[in-house]
Protein backbone atom coordinates (compact mmCIF):
# COMPACT_ATOMS: atom_id res chain seq x y z
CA UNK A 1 1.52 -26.71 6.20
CA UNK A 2 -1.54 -25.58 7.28
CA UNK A 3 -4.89 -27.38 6.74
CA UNK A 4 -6.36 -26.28 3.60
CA UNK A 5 -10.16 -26.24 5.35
CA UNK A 6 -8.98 -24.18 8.32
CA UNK A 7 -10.27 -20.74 7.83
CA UNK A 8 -7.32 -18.46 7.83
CA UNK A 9 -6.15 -15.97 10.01
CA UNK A 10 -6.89 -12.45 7.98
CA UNK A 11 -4.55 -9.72 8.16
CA UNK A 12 -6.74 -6.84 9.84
CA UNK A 13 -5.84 -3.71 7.62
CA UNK A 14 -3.11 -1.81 5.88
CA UNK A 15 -1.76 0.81 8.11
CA UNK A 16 0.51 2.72 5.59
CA UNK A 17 4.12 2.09 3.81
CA UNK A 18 7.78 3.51 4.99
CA UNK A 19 9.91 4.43 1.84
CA UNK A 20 13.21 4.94 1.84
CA UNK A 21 15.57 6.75 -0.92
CA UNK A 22 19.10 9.06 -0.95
CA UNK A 23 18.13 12.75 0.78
CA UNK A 24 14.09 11.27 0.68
CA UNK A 25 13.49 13.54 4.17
CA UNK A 26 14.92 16.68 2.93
CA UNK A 27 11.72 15.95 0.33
CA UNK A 28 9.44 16.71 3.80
CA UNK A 29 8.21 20.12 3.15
CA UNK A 30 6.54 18.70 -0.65
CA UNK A 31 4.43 16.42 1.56
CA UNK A 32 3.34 18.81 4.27
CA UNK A 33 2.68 21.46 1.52
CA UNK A 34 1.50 20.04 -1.28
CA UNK A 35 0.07 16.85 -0.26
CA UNK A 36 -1.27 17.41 2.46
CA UNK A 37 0.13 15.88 5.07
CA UNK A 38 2.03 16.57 8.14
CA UNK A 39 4.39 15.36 10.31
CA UNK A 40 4.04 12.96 13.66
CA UNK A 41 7.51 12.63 14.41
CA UNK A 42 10.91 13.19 12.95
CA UNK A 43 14.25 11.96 13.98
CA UNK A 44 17.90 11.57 12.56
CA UNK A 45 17.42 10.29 8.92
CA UNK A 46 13.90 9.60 9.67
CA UNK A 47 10.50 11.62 9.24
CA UNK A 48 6.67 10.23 9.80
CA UNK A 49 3.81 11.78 7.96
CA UNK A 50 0.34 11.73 9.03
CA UNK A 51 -3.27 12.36 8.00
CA UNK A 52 -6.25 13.34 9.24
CA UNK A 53 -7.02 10.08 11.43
CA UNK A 54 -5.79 8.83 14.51
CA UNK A 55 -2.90 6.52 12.51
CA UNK A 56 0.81 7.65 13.89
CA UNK A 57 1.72 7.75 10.32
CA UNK A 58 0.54 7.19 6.60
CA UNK A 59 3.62 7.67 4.81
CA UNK A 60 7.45 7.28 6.44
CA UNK A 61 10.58 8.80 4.80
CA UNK A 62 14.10 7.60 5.24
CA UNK A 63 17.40 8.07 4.04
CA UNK A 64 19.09 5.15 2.57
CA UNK A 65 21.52 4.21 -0.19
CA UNK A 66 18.49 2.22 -1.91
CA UNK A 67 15.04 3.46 -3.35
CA UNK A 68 12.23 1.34 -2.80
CA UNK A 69 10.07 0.34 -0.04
CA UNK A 70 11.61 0.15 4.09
CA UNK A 71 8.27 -1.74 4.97
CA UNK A 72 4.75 -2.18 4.57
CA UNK A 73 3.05 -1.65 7.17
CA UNK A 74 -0.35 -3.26 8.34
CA UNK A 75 -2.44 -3.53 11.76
CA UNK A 76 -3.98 -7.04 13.46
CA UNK A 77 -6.68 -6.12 15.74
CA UNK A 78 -5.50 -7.67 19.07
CA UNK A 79 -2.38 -9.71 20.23
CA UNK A 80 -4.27 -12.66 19.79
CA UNK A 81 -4.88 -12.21 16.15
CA UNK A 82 -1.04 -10.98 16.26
CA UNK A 83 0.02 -14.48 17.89
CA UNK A 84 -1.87 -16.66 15.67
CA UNK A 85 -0.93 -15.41 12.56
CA UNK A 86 2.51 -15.24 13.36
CA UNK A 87 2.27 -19.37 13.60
CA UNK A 88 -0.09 -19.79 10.67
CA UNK A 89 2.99 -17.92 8.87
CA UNK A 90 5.36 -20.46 10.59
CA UNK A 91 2.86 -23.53 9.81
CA UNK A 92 3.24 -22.18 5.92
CA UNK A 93 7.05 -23.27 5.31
CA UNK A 94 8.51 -19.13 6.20
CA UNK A 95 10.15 -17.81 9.25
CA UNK A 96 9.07 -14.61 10.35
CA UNK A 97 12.27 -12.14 11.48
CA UNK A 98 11.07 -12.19 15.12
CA UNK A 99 8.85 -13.29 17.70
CA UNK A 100 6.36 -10.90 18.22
CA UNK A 101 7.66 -8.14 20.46
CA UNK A 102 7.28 -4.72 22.30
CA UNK A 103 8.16 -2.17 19.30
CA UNK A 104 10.15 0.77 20.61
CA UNK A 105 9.86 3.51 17.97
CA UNK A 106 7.15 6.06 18.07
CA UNK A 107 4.19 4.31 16.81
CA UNK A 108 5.04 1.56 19.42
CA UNK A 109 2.95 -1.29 20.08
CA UNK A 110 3.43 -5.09 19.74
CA UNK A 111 4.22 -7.15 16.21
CA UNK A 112 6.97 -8.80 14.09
CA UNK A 113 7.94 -8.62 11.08
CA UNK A 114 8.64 -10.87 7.78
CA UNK A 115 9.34 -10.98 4.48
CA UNK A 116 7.20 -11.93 1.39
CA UNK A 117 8.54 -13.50 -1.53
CA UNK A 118 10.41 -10.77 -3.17
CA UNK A 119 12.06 -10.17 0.23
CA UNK A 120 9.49 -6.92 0.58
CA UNK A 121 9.70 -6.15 4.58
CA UNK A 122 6.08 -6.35 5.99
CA UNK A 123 5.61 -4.91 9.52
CA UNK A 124 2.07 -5.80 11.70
CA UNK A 125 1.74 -3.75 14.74
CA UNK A 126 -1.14 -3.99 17.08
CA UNK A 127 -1.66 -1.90 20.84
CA UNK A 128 0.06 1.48 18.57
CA UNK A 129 -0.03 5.15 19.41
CA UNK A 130 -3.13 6.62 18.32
CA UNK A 131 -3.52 10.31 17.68
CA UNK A 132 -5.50 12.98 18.14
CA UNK A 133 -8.00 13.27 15.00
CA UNK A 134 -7.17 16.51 12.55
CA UNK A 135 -9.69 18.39 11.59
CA UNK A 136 -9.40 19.19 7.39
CA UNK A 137 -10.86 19.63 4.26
CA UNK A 138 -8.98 17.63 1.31
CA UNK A 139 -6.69 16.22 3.12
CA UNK A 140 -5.41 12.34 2.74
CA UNK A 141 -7.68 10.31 5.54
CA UNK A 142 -5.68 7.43 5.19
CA UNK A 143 -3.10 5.14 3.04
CA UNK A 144 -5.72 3.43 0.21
CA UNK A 145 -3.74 0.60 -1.15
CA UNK A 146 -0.28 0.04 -1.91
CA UNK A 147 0.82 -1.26 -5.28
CA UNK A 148 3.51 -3.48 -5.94
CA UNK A 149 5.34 -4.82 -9.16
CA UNK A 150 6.84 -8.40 -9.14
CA UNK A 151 8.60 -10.24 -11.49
CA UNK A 152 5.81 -13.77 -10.49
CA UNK A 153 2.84 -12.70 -9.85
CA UNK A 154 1.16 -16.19 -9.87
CA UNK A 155 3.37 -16.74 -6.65
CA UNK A 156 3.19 -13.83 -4.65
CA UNK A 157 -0.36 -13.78 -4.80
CA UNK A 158 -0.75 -17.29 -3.35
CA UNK A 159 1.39 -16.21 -0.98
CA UNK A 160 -0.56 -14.03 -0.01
CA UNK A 161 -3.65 -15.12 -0.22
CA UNK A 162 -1.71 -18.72 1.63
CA UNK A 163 -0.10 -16.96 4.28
CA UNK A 164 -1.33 -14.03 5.10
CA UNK A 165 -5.51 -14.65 4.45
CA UNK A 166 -6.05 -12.33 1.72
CA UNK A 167 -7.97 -12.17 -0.90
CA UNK A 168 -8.81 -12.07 -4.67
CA UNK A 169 -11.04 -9.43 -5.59
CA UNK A 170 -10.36 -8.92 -9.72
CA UNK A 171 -7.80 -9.26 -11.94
CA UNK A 172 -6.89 -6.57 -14.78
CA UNK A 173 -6.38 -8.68 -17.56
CA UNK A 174 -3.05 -11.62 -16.23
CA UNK A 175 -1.55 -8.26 -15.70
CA UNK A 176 -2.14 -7.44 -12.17
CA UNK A 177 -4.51 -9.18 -9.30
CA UNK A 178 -6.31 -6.83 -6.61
CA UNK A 179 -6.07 -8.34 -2.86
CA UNK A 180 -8.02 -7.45 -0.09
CA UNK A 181 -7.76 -7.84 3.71
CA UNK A 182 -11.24 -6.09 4.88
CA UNK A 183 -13.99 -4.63 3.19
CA UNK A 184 -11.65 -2.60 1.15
CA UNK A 185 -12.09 -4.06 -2.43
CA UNK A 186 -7.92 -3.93 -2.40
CA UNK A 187 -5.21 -2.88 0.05
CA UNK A 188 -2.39 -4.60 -1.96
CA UNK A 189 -2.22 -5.03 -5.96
CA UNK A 190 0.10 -6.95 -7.80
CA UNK A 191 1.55 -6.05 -11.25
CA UNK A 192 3.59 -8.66 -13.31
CA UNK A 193 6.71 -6.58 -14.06
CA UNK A 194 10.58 -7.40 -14.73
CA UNK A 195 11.83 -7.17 -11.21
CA UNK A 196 10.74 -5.77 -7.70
CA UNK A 197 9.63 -2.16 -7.50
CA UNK A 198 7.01 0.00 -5.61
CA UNK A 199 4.46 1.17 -8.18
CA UNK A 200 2.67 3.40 -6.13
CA UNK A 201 1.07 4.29 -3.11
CA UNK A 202 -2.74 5.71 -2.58
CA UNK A 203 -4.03 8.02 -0.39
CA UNK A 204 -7.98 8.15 0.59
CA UNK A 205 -9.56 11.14 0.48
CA UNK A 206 -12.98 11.54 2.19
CA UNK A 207 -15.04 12.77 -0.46
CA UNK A 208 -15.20 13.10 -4.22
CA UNK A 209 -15.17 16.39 -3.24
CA UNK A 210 -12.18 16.42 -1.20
CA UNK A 211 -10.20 13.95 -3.98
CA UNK A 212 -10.96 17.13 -6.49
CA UNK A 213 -9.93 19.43 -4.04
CA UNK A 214 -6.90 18.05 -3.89
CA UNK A 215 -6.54 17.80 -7.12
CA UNK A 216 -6.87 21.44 -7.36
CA UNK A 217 -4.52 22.34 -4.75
CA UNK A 218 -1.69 20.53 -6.14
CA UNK A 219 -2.33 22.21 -9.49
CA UNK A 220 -2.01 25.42 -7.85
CA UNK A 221 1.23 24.15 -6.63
CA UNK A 222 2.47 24.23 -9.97
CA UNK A 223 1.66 19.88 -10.18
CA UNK A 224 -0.38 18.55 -12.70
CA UNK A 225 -1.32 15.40 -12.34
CA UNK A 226 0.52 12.40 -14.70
CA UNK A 227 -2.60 10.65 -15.00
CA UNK A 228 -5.68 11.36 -14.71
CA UNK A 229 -8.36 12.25 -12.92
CA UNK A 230 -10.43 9.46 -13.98
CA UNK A 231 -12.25 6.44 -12.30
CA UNK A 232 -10.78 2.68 -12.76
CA UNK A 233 -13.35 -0.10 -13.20
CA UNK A 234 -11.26 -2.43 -11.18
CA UNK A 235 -12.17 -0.87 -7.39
CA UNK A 236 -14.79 1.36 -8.94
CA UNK A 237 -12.47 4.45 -7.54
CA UNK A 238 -11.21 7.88 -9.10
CA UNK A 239 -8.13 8.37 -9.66
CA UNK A 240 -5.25 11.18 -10.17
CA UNK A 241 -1.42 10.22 -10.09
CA UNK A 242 1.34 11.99 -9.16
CA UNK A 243 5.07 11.92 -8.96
CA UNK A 244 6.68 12.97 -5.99
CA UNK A 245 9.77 14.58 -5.48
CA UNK A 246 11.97 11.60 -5.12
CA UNK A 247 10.43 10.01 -7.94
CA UNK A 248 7.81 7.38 -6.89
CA UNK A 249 4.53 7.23 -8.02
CA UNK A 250 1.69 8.52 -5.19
CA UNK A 251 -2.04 8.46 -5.96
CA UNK A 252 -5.28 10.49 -4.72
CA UNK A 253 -8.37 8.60 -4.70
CA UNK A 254 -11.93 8.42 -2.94
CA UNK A 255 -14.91 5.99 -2.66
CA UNK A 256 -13.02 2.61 -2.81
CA UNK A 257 -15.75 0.04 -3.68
CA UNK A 258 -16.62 -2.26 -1.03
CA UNK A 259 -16.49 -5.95 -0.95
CA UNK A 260 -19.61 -8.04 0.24
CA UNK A 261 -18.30 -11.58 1.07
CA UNK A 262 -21.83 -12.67 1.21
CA UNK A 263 -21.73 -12.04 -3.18
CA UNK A 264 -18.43 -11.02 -4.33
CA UNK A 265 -17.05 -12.94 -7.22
CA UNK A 266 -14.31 -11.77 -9.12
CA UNK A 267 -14.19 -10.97 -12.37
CA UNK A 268 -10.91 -10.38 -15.25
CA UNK A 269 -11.17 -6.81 -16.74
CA UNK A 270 -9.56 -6.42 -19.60
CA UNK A 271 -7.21 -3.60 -20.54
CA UNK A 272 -8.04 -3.04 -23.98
CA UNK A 273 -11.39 -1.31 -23.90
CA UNK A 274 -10.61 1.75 -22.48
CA UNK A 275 -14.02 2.58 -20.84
CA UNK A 276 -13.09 -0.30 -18.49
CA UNK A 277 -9.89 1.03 -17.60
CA UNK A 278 -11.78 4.82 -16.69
CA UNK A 279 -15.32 4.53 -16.46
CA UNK A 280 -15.52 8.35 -16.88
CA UNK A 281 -13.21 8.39 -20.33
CA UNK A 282 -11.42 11.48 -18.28
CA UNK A 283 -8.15 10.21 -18.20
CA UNK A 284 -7.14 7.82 -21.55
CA UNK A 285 -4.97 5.37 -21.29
CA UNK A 286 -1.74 5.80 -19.27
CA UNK A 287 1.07 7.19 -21.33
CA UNK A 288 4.49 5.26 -22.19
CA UNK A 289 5.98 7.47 -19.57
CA UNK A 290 3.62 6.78 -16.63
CA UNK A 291 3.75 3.18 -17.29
CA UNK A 292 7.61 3.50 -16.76
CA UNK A 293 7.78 5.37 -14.01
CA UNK A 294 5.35 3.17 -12.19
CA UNK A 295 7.87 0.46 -12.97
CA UNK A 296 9.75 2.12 -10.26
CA UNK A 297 13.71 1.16 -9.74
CA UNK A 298 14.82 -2.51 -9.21
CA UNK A 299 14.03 -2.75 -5.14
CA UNK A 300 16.68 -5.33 -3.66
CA UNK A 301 14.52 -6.05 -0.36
CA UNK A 302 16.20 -7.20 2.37
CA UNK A 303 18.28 -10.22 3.56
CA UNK A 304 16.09 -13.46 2.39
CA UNK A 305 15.84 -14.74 5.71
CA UNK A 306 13.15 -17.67 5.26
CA UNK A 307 12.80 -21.04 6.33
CA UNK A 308 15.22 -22.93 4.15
CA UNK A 309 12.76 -25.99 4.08
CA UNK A 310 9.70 -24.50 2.67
């Protein structure tokens, strides 16, 4: 294990999430339209969306049998930083898939891969593609945060927090925990649910202004939104929910609050004064129905494929 006074290696940021789900590409044109997105690349089975920044891709879609999450998918900043927390992962008890590697698809770039402890795929790629910035107005800058439901939350966020360097920023009640990697006052939350799901994904606008914009263009598109707008206390950012055409949960949202090291302490919000839940009092409380979609379906993962001695 490693030393509990050795400051850990830090993943460097969250890079965006692949989904996969029966027919998901044929979904393509909602994302481009809609959302505003557009696609990087596209192959058999396979389609890459971007945003406005130089990322190769926010948001993947793939066709499988299984709905859920292919990978999350994160950056380190060098192959140093890559190296060393592939070991401090190893020095933990858990086997990464891989040795770190030349990746050959179209984001390319050098990483491995391994899985947490609901045998969620997590991809870290360093050295990728990098694209040509697009020019927009209210268009997704980059993926937010991803949120995640697990059936222990206790121990998934140590993991995290164990193996991978993040760390606590507030809890919503013992109902969910907020991690972050950066600055970002979350790029991964945790929700105590039933069994492994994706609860949604978030996409950054720029501005307030571009988050309402958004807003507004989906509504023109005949797509309300399920929830919201509003503005969580947790994160101190707005929010307006959506549910895309294959069924998972996808978020706009702006001005994510960021985390001083230096004075950062977090804090337990509850969940039963509603003013804490949406500082603005825009939204309400979520309905029966959101709260069950962002259950999400039962996501198998993959292949456990950890150390069998940790």
């Amino acid at each position: 294990m490693t030393s509990p006074n050795k400051e850990k290696i830090r993943v460097g940021a969250l890079r965006g999430v692949m989904m996969r789900a029966p027919g998901i590409t044929a979904t393509v044109g909602f994302y481009e339209n809609n959302w505003g997105l557009s696609v990087s690349h596209k192959e058999d089975g396979t389609v890459l969306l971007r945003g406005t920044s130089e990322e190769p891709f926010l948001y993947g879609l793939r066709d499988d049998s299984v709905y859920g999450v292919d990978y999350v998918h994160f950056s380190m900043p060098d192959r140093a930083q890559m190296d060393a927390l592939h070991q401090q992962i190893i020095a933990c008890g858990y086997q990464p898939l891989s040795e770190p590697y030349e990746f050959d698809d179209f984001a390319g770039g050098y990483g491995f891969e391994v899985l947490d402890p609901d045998n969620r795929r997590l991809r870290f790629r360093c050295d990728a593609k990098l694209l040509d910035v697009v020019p927009g107005h209210a268009l997704p800058a980059k993926v937010s945060h991803v949120v995640l439901n697990t059936p222990n939350m206790e121990a998934t966020q140590d993991w995290y927090t164990d193996v991978l360097g993040f760390r606590v920023s507030d809890y919503s009640a013992d109902q969910m925990v907020f991690l972050r990697c950066n600055t970002d006052h979350h790029s991964i939350a945790l929700v105590r649910a039933h069994y492994p799901s994706i609860n949604h994904v978030a996409f950054e606008m720029p501005t307030i202004n571009d988050f309402m914009r958004g807003i507004g263009r989906m509504k023109q598109q005949g797509h309300v939104p399920t929830w919201g707008p509003g503005r969580h206390g947790p994160g101190d950012n707005p929010f307006a929910y959506f549910v895309s055409p294959s069924g998972f949960v996808i978020e706009f949202t702006s001005e994510l609050q960021q985390i001083d090291e230096s004075v950062h302490i977090a804090q337990v919000w509850p969940r039963d004064d509603p003013e804490k839940m949406d500082r603005w009092m825009t939204a309400g409380p979520p309905t029966a129905a959101q709260r069950a979609i962002m259950q999400g379906r039962p996501d198998p993962g993959f292949p456990d494929l950890r150390s069998s001695d940790e």
